[in-house]
N, C-alpha and C. Protein backbone atom coordinates (compact mmCIF):
# COMPACT_ATOMS: atom_id res chain seq x y z
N UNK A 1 3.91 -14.20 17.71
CA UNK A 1 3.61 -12.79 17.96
C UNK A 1 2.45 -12.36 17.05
N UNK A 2 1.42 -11.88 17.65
CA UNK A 2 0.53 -11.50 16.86
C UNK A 2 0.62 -10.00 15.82
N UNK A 3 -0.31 -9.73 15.01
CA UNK A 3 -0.54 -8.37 14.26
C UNK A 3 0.19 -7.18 14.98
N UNK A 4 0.46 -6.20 14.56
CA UNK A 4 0.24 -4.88 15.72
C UNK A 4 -0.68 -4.22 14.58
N UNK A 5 -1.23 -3.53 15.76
CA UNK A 5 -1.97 -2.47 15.42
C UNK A 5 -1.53 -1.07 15.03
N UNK A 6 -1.83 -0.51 14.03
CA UNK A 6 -1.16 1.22 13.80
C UNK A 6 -2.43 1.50 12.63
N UNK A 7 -1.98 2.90 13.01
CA UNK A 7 -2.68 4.07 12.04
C UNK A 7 -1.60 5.62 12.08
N UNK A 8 -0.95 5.14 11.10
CA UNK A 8 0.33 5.84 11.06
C UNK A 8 -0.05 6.57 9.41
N UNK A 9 -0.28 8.07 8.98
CA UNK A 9 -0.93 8.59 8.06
C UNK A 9 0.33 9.30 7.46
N UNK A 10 0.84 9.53 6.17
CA UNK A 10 1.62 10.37 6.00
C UNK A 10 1.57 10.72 4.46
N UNK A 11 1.84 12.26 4.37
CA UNK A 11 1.67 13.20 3.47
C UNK A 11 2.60 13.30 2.33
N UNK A 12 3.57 12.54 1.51
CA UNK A 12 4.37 12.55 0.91
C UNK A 12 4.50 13.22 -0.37
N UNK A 13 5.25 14.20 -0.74
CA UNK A 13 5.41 15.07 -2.00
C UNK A 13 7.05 14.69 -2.40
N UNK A 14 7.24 14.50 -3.87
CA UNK A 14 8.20 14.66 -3.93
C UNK A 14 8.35 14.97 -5.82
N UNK A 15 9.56 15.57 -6.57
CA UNK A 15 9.36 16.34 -7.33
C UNK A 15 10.54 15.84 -8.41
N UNK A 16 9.92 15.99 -9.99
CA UNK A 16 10.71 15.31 -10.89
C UNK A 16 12.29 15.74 -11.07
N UNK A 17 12.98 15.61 -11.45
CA UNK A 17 14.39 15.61 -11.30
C UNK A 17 14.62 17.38 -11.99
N UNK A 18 14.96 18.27 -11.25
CA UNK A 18 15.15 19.78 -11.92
C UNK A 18 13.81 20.20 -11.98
N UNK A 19 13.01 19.67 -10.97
CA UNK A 19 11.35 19.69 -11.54
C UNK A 19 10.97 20.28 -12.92
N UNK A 20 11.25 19.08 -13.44
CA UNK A 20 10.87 19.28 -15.28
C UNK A 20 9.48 18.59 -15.41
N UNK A 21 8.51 19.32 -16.13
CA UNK A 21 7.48 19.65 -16.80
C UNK A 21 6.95 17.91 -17.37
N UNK A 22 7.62 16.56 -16.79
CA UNK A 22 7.77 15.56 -18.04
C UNK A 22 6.89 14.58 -17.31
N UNK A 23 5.97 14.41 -16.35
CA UNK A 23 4.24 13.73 -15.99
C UNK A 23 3.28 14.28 -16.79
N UNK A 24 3.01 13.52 -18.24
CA UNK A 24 2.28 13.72 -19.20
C UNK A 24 1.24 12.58 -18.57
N UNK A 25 -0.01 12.44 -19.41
CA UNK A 25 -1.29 11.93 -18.82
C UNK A 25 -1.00 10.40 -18.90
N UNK A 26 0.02 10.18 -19.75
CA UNK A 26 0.50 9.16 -20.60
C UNK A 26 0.95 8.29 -19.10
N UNK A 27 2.52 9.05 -18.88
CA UNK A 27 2.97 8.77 -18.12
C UNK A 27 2.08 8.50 -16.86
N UNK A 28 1.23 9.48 -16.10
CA UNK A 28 0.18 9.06 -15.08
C UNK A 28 -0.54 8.14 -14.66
N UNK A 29 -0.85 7.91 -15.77
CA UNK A 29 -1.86 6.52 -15.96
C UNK A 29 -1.26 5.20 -16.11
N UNK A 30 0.41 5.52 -15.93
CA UNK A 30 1.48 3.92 -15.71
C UNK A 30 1.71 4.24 -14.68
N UNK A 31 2.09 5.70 -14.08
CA UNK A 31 2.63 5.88 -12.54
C UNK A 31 1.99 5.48 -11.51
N UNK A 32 0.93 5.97 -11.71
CA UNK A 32 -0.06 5.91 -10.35
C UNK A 32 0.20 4.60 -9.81
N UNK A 33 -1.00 3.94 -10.87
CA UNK A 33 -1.34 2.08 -10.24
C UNK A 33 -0.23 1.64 -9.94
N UNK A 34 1.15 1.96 -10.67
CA UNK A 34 2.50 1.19 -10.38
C UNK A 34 3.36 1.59 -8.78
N UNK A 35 2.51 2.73 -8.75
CA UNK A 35 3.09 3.08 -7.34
C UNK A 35 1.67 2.56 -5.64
N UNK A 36 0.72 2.10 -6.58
CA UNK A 36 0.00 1.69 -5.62
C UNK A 36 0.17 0.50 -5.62
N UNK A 37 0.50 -0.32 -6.35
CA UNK A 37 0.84 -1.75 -6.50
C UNK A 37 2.05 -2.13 -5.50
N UNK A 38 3.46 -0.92 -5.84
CA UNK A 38 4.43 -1.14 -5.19
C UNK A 38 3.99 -1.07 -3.81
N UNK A 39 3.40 -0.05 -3.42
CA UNK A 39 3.37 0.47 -2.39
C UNK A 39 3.23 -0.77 -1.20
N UNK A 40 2.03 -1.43 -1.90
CA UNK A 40 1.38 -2.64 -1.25
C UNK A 40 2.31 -3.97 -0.87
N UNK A 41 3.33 -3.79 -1.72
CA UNK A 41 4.41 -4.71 -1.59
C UNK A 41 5.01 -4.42 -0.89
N UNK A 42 5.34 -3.42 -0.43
CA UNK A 42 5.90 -2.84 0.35
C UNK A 42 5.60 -2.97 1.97
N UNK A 43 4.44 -3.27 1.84
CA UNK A 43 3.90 -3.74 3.35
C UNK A 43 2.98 -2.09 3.68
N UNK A 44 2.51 -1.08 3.16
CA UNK A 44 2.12 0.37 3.27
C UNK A 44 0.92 0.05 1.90
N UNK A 45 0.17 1.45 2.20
CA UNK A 45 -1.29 1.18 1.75
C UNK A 45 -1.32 2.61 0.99
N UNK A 46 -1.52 2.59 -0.52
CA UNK A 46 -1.94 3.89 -0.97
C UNK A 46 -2.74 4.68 -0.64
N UNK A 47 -3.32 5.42 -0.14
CA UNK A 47 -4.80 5.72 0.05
C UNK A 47 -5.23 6.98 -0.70
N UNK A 48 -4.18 7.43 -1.36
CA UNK A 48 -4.24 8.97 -2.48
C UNK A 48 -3.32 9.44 -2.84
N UNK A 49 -3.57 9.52 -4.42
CA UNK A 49 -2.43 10.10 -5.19
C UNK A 49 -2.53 11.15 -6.44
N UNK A 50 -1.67 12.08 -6.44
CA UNK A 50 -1.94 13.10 -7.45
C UNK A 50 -1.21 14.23 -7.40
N UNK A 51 -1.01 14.80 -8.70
CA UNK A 51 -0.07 15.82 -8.68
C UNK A 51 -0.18 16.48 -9.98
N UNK A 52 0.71 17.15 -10.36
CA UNK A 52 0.63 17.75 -11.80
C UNK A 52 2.54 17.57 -12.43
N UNK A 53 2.44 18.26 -13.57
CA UNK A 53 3.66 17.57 -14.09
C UNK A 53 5.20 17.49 -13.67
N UNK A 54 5.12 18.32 -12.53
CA UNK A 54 6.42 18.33 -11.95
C UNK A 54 6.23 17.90 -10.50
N UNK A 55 5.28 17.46 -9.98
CA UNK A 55 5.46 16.46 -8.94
C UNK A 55 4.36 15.80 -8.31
N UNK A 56 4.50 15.32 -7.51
CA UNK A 56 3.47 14.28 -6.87
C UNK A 56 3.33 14.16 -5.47
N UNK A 57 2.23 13.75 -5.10
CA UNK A 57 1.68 14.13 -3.65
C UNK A 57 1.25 12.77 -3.73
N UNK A 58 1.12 11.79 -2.27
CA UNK A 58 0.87 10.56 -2.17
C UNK A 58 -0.16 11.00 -0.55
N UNK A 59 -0.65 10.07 -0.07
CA UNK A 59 -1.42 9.75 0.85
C UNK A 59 -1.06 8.71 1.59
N UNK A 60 -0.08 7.88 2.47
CA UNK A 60 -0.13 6.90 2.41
C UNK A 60 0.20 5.72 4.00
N UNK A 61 0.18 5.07 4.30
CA UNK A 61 0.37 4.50 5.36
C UNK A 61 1.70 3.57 5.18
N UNK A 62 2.43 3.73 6.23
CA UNK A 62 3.24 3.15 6.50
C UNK A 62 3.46 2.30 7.62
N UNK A 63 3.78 0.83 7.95
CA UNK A 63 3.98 0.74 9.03
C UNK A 63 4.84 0.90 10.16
N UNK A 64 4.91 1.19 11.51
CA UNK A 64 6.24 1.19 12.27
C UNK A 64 7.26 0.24 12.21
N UNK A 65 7.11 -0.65 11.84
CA UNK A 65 8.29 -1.51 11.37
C UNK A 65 9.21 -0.88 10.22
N UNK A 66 8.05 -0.40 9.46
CA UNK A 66 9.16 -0.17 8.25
C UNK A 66 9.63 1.69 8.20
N UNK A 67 10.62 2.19 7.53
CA UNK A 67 11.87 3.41 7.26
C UNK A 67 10.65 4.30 6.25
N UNK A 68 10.10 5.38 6.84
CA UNK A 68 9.39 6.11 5.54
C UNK A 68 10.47 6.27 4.81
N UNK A 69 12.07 6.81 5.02
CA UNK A 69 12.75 6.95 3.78
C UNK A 69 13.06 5.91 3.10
N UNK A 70 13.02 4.60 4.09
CA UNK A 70 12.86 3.57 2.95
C UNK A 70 12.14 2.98 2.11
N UNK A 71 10.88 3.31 2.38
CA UNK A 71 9.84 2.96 1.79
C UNK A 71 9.84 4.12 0.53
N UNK A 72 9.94 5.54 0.41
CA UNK A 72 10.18 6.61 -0.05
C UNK A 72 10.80 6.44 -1.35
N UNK A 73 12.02 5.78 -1.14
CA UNK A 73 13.42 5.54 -1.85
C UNK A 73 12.79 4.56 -2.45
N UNK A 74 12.17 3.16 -2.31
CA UNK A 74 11.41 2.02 -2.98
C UNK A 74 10.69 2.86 -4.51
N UNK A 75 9.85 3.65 -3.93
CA UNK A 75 8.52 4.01 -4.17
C UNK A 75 9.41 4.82 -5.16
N UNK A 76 10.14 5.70 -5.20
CA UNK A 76 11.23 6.47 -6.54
C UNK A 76 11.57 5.58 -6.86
N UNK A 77 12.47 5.13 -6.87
CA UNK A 77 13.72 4.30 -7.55
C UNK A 77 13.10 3.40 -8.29
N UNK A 78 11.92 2.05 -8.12
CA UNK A 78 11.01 1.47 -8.68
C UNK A 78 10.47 2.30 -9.71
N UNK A 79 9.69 3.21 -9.65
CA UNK A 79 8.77 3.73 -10.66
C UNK A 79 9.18 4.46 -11.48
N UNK A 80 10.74 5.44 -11.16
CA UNK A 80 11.33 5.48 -12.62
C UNK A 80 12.09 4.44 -13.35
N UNK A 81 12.52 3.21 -12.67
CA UNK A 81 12.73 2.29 -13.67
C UNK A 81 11.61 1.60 -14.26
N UNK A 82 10.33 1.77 -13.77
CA UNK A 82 9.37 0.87 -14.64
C UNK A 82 8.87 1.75 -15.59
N UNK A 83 9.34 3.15 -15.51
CA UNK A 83 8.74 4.10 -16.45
C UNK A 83 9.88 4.33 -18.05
N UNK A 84 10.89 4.21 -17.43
CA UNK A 84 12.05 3.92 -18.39
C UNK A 84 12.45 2.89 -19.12
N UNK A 85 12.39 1.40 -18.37
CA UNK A 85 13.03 -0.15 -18.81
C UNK A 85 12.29 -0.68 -19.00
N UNK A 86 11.37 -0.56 -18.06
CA UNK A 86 9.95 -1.87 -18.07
C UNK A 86 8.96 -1.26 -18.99
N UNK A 87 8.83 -0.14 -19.15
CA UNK A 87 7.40 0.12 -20.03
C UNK A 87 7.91 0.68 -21.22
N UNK A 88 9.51 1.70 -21.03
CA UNK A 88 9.76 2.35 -22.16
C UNK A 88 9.39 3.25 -22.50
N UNK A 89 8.02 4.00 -21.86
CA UNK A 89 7.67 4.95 -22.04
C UNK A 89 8.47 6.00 -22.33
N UNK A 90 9.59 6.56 -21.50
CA UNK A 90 10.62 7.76 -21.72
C UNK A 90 11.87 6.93 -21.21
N UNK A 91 12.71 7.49 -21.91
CA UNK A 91 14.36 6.97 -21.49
C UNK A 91 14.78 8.29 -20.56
N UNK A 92 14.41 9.15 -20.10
CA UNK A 92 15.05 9.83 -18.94
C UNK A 92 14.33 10.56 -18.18
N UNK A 93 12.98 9.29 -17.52
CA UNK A 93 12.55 9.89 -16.46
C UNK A 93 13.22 9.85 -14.69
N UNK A 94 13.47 10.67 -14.11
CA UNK A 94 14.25 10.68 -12.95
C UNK A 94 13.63 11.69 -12.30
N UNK A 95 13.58 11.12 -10.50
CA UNK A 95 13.01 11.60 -9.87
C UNK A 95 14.19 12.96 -8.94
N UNK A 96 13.47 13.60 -8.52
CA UNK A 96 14.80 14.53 -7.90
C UNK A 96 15.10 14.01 -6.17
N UNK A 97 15.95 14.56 -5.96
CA UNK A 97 16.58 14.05 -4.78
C UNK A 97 15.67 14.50 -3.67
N UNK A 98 15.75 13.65 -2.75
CA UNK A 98 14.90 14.01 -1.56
C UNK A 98 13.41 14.03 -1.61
N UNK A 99 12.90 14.14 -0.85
CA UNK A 99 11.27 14.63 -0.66
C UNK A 99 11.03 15.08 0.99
N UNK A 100 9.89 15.24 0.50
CA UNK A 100 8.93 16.17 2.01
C UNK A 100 8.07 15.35 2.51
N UNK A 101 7.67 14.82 3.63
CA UNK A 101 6.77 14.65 4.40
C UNK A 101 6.30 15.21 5.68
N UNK A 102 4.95 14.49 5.93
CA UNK A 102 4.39 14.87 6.89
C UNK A 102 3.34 13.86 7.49
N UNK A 103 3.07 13.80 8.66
CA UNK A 103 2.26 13.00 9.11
C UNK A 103 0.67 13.69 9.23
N UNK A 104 -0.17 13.13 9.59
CA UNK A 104 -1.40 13.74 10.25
C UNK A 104 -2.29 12.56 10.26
N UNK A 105 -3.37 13.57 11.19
CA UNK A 105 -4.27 12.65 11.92
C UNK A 105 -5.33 11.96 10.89
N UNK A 106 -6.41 10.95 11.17
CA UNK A 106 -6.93 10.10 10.69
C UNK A 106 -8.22 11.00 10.24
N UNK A 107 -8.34 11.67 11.14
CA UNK A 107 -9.88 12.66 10.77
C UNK A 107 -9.38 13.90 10.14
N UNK A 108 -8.09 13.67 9.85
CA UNK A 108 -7.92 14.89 8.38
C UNK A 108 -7.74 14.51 6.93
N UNK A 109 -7.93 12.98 7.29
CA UNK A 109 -7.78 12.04 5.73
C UNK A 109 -8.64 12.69 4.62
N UNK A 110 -9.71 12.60 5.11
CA UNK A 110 -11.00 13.43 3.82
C UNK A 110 -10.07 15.19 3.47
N UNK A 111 -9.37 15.59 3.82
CA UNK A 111 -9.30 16.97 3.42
C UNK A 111 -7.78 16.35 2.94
N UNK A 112 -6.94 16.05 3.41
CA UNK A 112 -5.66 16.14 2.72
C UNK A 112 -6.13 15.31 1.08
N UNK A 113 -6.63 13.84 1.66
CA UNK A 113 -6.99 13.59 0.04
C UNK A 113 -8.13 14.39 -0.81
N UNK A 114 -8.72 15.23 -0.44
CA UNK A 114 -9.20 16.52 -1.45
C UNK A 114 -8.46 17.21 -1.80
N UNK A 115 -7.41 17.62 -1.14
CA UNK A 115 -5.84 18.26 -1.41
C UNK A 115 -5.11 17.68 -2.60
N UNK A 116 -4.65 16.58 -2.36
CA UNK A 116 -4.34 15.75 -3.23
C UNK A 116 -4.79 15.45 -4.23
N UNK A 117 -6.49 15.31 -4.54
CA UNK A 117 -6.90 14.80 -5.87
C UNK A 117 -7.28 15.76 -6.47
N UNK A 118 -6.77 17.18 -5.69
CA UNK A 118 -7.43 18.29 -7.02
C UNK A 118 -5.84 19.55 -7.25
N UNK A 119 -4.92 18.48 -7.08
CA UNK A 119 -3.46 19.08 -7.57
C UNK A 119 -3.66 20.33 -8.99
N UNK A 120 -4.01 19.89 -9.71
CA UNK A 120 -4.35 20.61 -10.78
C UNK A 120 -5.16 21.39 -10.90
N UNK A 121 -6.37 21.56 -9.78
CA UNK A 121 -7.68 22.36 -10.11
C UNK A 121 -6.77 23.55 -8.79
N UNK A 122 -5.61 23.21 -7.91
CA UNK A 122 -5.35 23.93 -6.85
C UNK A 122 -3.95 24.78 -7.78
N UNK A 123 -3.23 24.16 -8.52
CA UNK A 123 -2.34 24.83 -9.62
C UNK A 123 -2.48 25.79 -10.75
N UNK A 124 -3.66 25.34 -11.27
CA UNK A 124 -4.12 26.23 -12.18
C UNK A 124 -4.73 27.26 -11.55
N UNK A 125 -5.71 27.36 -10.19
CA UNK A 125 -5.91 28.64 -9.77
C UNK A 125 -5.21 29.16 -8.82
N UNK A 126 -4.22 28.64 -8.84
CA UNK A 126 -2.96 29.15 -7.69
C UNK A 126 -3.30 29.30 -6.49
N UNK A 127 -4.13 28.06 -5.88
CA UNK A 127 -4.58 28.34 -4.86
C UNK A 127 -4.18 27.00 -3.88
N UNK A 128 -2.84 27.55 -3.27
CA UNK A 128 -2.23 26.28 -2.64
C UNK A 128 -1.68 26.92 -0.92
N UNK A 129 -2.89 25.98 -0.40
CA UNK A 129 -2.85 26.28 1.26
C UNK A 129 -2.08 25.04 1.07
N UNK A 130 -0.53 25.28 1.77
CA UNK A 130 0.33 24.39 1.93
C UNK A 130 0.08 23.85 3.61
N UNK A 131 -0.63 24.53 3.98
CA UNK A 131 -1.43 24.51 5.37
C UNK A 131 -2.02 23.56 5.51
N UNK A 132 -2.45 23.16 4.72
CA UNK A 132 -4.06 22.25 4.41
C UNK A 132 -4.80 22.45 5.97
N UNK A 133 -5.80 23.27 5.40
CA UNK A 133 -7.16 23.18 6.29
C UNK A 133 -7.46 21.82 6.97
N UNK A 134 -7.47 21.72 8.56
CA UNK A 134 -7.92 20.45 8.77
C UNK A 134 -9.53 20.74 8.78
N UNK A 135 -9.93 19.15 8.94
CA UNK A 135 -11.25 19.26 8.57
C UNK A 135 -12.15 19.92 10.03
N UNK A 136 -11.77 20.33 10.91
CA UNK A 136 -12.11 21.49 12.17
C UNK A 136 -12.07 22.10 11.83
N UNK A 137 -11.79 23.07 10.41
CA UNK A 137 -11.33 24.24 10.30
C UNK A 137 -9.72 25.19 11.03
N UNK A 138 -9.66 24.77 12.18
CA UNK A 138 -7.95 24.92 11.76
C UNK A 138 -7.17 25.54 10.82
């Protein structure tokens, strides 16, 4: 059986446990790559990531073979144990239950990941179209 083909895009947010204040720059700079690394293992493709200290926004592809909540659940459960056991960084980082997604199209990639990589420049001026503008204007 050969490849299949997909372009399956999805919007993933999900938020630290009681959304507590505890994604320091420290922590970021082990999270990220460790969740793009996983991701890839996973058989799914990072394509953008970013957030501020109480949660995180991903970019990412999944394939139809595989469970976004399973892939979801990987992508938590992994990266607070590598943030806790494996690196040591904090002994009680935990992610909170559940998350949000969303899908969208391929020609809204450039605007959701501008969405995404300016989490902080869209927090600090409180300026959060949960809408996200597609790139038609829409």
């Amino acid at each position: 059986m050969g490849k299949t083909f997909h372009k399956l895009f999805y919007h993933v947010v999900w938020s630290t446990y009681l959304r507590e204040p505890i994604i320091t720059e420290d922590i970021e700079k082990a999270l990220y790559p460790y969740i793009a690394i996983k991701a890839n293992q996973y058989n799914s493709k990072l394509l953008g990531i970013g957030g501020i200290e109480n949660h995180i926004h991903l970019a990412i592809t999944i394939p139809p073979a595989e469970s976004v909540g399973d892939i979801v659940g990987k992508l938590k459960g992994s990266s607070s144990h590598h943030l806790n056991k494996d690196l040591a960084i904090t002994e009680n980082f935990a992610w909170q239950d559940g998350y949000g997604v969303s899908s969208f199209a391929e020609k809204d990639l450039y605007s959701v990941l501008n969405y995404i990589h300016n989490q902080k420049k869209h927090h600090r001026e409180k300026n959060l179209n949960l809408a996200m503008e597609t790139s038609d204007g829409e």
